[in-house]
C-alpha atoms as a PDB file:
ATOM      1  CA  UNK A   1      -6.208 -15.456 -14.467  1.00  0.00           C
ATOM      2  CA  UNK A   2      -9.438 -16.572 -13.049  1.00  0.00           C
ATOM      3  CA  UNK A   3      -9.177 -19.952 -14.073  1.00  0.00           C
ATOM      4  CA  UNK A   4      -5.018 -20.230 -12.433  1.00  0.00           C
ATOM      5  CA  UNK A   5      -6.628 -18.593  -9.074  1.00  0.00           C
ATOM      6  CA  UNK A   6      -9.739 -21.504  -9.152  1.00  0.00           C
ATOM      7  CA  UNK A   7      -6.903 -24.117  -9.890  1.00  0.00           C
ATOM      8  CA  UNK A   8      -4.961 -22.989  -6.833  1.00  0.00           C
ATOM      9  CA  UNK A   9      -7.704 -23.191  -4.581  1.00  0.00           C
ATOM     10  CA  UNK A  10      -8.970 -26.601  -6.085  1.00  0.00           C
ATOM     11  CA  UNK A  11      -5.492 -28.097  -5.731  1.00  0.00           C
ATOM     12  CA  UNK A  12      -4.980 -26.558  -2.044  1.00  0.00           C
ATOM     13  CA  UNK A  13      -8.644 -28.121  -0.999  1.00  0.00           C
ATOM     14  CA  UNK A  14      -7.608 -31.515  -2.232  1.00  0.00           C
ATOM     15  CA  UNK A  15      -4.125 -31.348  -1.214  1.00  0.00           C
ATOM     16  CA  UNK A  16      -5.517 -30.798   2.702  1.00  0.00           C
ATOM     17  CA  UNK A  17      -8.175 -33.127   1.963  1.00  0.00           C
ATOM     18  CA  UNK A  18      -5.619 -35.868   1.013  1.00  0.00           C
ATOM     19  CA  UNK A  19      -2.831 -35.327   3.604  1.00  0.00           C
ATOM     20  CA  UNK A  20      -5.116 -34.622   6.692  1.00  0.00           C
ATOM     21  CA  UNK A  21      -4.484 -31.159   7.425  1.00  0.00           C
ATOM     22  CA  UNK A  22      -7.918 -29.773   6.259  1.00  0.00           C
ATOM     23  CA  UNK A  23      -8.575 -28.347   9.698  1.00  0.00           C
ATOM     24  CA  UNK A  24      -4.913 -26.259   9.108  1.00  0.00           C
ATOM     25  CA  UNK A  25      -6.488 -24.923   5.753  1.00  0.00           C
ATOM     26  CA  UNK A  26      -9.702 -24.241   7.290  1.00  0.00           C
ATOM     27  CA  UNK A  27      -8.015 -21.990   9.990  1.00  0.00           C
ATOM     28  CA  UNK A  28      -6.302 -20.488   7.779  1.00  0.00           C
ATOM     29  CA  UNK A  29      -9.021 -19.624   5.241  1.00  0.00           C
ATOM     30  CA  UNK A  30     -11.416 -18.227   8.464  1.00  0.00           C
ATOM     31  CA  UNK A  31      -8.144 -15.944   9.079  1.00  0.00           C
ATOM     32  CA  UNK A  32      -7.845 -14.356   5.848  1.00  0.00           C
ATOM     33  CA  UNK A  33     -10.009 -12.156   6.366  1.00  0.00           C
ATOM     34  CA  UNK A  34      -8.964 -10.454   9.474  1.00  0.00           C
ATOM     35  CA  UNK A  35      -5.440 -10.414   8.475  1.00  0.00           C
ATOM     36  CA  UNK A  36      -6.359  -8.540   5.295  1.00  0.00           C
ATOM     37  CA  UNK A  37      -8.839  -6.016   7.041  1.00  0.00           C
ATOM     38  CA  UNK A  38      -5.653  -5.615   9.159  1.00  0.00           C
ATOM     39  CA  UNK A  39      -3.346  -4.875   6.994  1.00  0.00           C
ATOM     40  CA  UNK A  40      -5.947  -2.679   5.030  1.00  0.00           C
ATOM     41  CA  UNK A  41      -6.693  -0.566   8.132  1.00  0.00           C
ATOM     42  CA  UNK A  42      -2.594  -0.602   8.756  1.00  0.00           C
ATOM     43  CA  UNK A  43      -2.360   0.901   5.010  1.00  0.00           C
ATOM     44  CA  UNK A  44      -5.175   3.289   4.834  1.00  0.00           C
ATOM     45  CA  UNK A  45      -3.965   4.849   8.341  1.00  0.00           C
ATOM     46  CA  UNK A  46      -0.230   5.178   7.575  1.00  0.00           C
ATOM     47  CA  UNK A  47      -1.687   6.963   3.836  1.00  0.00           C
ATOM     48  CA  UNK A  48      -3.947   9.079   5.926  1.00  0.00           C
ATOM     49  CA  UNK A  49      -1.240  10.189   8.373  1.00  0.00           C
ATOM     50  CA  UNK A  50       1.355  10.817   5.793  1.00  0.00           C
ATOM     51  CA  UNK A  51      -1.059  12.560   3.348  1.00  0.00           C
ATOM     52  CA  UNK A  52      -1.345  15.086   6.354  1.00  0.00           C
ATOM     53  CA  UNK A  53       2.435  14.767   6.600  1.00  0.00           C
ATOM     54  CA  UNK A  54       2.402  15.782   2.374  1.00  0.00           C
ATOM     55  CA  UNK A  55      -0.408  18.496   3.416  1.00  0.00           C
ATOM     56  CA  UNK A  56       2.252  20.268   5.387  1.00  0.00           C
ATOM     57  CA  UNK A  57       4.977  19.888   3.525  1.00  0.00           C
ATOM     58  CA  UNK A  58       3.038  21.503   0.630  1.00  0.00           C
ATOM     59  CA  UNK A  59       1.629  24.252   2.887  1.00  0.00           C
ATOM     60  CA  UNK A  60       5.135  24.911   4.445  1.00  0.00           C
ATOM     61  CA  UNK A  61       6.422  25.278   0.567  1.00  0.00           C
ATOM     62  CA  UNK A  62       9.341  22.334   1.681  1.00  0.00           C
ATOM     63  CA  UNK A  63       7.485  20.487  -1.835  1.00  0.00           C
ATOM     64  CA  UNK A  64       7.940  23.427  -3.899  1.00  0.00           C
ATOM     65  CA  UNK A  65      11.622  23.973  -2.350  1.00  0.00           C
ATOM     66  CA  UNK A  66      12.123  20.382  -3.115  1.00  0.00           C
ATOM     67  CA  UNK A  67      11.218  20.890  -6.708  1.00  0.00           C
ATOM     68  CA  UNK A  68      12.715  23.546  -7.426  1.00  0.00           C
ATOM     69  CA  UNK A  69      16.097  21.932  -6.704  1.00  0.00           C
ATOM     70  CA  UNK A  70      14.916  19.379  -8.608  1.00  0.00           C
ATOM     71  CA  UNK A  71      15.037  21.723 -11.777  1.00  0.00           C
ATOM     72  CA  UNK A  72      19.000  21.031 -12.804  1.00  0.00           C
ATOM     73  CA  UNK A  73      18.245  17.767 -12.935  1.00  0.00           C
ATOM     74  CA  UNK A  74      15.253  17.999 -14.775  1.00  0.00           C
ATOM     75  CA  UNK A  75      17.367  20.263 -17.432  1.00  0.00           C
ATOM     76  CA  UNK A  76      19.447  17.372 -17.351  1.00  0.00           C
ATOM     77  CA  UNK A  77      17.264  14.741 -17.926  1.00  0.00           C
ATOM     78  CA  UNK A  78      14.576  16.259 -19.712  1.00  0.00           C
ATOM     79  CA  UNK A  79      16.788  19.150 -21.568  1.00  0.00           C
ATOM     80  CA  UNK A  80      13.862  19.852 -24.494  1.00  0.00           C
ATOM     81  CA  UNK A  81      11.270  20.324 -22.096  1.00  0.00           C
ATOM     82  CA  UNK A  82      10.544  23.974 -22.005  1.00  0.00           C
ATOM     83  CA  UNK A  83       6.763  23.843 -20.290  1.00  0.00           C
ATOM     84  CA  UNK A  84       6.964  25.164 -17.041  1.00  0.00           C
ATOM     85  CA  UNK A  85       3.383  23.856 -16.382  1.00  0.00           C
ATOM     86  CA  UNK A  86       4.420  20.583 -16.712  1.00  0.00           C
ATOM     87  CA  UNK A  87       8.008  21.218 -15.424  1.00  0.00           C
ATOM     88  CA  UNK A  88       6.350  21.984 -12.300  1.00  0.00           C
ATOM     89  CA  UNK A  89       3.776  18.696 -12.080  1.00  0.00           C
ATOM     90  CA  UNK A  90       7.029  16.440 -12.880  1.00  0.00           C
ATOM     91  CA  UNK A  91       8.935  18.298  -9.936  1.00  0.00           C
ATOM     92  CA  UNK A  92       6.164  17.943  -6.969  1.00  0.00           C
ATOM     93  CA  UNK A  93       5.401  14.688  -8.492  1.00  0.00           C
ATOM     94  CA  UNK A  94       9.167  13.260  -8.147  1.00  0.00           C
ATOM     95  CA  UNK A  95       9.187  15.072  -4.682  1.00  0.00           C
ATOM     96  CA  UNK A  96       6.614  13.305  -2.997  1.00  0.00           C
ATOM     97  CA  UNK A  97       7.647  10.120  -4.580  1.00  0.00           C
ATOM     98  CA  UNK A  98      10.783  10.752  -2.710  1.00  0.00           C
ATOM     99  CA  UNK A  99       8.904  11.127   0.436  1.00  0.00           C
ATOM    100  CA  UNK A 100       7.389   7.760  -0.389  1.00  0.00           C
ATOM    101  CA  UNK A 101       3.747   9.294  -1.083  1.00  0.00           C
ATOM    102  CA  UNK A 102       2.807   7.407  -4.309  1.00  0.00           C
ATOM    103  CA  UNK A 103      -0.802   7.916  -3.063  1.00  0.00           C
ATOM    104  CA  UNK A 104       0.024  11.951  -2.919  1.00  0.00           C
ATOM    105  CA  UNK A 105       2.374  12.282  -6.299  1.00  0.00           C
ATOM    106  CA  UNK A 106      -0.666  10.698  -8.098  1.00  0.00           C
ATOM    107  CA  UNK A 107      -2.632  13.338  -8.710  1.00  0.00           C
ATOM    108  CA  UNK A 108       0.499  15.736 -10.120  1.00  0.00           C
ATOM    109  CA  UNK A 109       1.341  12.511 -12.168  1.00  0.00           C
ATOM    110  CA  UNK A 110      -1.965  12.582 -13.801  1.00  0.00           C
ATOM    111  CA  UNK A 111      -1.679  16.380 -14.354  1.00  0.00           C
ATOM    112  CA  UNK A 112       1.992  16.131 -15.519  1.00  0.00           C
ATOM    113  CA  UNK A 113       1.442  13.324 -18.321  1.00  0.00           C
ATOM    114  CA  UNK A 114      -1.892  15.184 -19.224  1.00  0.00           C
ATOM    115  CA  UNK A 115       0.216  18.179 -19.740  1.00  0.00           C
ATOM    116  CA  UNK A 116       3.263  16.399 -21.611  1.00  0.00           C
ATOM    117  CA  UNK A 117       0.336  14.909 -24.308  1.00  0.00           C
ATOM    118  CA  UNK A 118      -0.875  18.354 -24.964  1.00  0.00           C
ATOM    119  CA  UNK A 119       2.661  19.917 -25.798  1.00  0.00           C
ATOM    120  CA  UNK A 120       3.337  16.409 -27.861  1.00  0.00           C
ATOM    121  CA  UNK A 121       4.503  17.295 -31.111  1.00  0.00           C
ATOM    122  CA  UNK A 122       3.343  13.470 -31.826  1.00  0.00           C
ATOM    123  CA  UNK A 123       0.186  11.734 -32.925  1.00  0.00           C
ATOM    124  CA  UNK A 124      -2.584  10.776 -30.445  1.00  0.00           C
ATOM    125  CA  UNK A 125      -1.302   7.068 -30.140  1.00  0.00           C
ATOM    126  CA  UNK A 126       2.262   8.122 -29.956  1.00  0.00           C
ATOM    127  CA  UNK A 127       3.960   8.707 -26.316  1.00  0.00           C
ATOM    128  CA  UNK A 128       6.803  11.643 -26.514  1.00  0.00           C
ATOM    129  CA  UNK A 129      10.246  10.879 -25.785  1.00  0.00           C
ATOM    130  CA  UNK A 130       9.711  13.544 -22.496  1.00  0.00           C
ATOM    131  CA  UNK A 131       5.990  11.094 -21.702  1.00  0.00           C
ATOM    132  CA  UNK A 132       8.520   8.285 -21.506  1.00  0.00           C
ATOM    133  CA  UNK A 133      11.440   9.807 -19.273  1.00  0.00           C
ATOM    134  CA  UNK A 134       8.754  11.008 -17.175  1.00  0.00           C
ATOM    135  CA  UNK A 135       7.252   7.109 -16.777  1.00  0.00           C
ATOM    136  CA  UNK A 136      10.348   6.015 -15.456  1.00  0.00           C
ATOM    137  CA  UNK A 137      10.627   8.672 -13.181  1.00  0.00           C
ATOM    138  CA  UNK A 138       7.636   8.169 -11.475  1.00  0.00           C
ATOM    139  CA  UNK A 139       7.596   4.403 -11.815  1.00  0.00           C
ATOM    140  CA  UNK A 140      11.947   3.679 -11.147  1.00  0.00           C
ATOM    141  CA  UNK A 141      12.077   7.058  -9.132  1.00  0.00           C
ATOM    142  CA  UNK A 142      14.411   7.248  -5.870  1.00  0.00           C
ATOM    143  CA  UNK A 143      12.277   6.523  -3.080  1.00  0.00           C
ATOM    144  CA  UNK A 144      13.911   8.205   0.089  1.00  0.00           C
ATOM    145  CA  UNK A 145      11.029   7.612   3.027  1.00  0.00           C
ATOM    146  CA  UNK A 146       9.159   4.333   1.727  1.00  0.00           C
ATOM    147  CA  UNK A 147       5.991   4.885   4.145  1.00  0.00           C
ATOM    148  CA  UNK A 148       4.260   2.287   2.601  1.00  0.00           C
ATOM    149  CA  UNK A 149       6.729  -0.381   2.981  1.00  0.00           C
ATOM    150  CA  UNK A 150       7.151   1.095   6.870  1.00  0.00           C
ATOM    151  CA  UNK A 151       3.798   0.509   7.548  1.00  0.00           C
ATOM    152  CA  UNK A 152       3.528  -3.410   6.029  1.00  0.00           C
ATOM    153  CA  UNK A 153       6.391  -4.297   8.051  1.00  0.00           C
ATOM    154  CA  UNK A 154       5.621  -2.355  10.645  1.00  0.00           C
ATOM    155  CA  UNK A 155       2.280  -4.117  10.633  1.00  0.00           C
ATOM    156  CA  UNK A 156       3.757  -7.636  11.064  1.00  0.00           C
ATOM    157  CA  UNK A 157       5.311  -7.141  13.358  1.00  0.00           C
ATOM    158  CA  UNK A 158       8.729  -6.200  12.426  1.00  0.00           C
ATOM    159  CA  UNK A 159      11.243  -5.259  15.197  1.00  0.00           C
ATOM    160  CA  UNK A 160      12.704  -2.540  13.851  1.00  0.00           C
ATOM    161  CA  UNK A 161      10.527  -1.522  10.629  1.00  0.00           C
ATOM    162  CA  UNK A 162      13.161   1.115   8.923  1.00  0.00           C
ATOM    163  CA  UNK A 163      16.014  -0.812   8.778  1.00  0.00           C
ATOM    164  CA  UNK A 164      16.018  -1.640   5.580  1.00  0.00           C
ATOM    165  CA  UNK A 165      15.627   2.333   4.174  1.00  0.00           C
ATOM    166  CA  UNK A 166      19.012   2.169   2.890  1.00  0.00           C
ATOM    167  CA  UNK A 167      18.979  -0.509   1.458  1.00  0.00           C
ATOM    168  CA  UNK A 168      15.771   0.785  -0.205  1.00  0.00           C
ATOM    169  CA  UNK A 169      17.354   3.724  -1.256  1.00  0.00           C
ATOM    170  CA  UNK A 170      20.169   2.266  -2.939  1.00  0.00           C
ATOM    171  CA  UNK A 171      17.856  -0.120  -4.938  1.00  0.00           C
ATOM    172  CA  UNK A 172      15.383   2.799  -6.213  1.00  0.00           C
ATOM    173  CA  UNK A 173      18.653   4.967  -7.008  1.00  0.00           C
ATOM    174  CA  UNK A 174      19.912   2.357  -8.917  1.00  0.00           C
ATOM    175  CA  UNK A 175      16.369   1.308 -10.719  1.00  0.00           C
ATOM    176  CA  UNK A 176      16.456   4.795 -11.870  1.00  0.00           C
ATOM    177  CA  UNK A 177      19.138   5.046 -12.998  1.00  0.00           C
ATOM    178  CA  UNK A 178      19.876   2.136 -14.759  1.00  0.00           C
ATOM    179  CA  UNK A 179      15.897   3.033 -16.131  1.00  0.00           C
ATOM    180  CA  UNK A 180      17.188   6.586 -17.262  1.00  0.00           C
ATOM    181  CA  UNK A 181      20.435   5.063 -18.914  1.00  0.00           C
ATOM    182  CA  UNK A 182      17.828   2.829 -20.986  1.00  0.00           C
ATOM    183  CA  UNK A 183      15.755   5.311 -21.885  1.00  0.00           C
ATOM    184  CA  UNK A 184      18.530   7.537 -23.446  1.00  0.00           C
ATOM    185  CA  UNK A 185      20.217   4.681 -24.880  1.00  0.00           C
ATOM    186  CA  UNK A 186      16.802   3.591 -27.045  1.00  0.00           C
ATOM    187  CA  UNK A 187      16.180   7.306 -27.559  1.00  0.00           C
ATOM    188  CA  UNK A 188      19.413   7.743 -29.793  1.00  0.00           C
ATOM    189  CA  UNK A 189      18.771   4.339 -30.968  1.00  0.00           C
ATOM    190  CA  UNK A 190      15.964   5.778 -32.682  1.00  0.00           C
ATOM    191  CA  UNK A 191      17.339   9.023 -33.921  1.00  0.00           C
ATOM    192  CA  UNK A 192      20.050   6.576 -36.144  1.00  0.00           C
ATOM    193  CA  UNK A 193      17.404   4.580 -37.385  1.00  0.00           C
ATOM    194  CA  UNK A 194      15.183   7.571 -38.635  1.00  0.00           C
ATOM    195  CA  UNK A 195      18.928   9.133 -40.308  1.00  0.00           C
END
């Protein structure tokens, strides 16, 4: 990867070097970095602001109100998983992935697949068929509030940075489901084969 970034650059230098328009590439080298110390201070302010957003919602109970109404659906999704420990990580996870707080659901994530490898009826190597569903939850998941999105467009300047939430929403309902639909069509897949 090293060596396609190097080539980029090399090709860019000579490319403005060639045509004239090194002084273009020069300004726009000296830029970088200011635009990407913007755009980092635009990030880690919006995930500050809607961690204490996530912080309230938690404290309030709205996350654990959120999950539990998430529990039919995890019976319907994930109908062998029993473990309310990680029945409960899953659910606050997928709630503040809804919210758009990757940054927040992270840590429940973590705690969630931990969980899901200790109840594993398979080997070490070997992710479970709940590990899995649980993946494309987090990863495919409907997004309802995409913060982080917000904030990057809000950042350049966007006239009207939300207009695009249903459009987002649509998308990450449909990447999930079409993920989910996948997932149970490889599972019984599988169960032939092993008949």
């Amino acid at each position: 990867m090293n060596k396609i970034w190097i080539g980029i650059i090399v090709i860019s230098i000579i490319y403005g070097l060639v045509t004239g328009r090194f002084d273009a590439l020069a300004n726009s080298i000296l830029a970088l970095p200011e635009k990407g110390l913007n755009l980092v201070c635009t990030l880690v302010f919006s995930a500050c602001f809607w961690n204490g957003i996530m912080m309230i919602m938690y404290d309030s109970g709205l996350i654990d109100k959120v999950a539990k109404a998430l529990n039919p659906l995890l019976n319907l999704i994930m109908p062998n998983l029993k473990d309310e420990e990680a029945r409960k990580y899953i659910s606050s996870n997928i709630a503040a992935n809804m919210f758009g707080l990757g940054f927040a659901a992270t840590p429940s994530g973590l705690k969630a697949m931990k969980r899901l490898k200790m109840i594993s009826p398979e080997d070490e190597k070997t992710a479970s068929d709940e590990m899995v569903t649980f993946l494309i939850l987090n990863t495919a998941g409907v997004t309802l509030i995409p913060t982080t999105v917000m904030a990057i467009r809000h950042s350049y300047g966007a006239s009207n940075p939300t207009d695009f939430i249903i459009y987002g929403i649509i998308g990450t309902l449909l990447s999930c489901v079409s993920g989910l639909l996948l997932d149970r069509y490889y599972r019984k897949k599988a169960l032939k084969n092993k008949r």
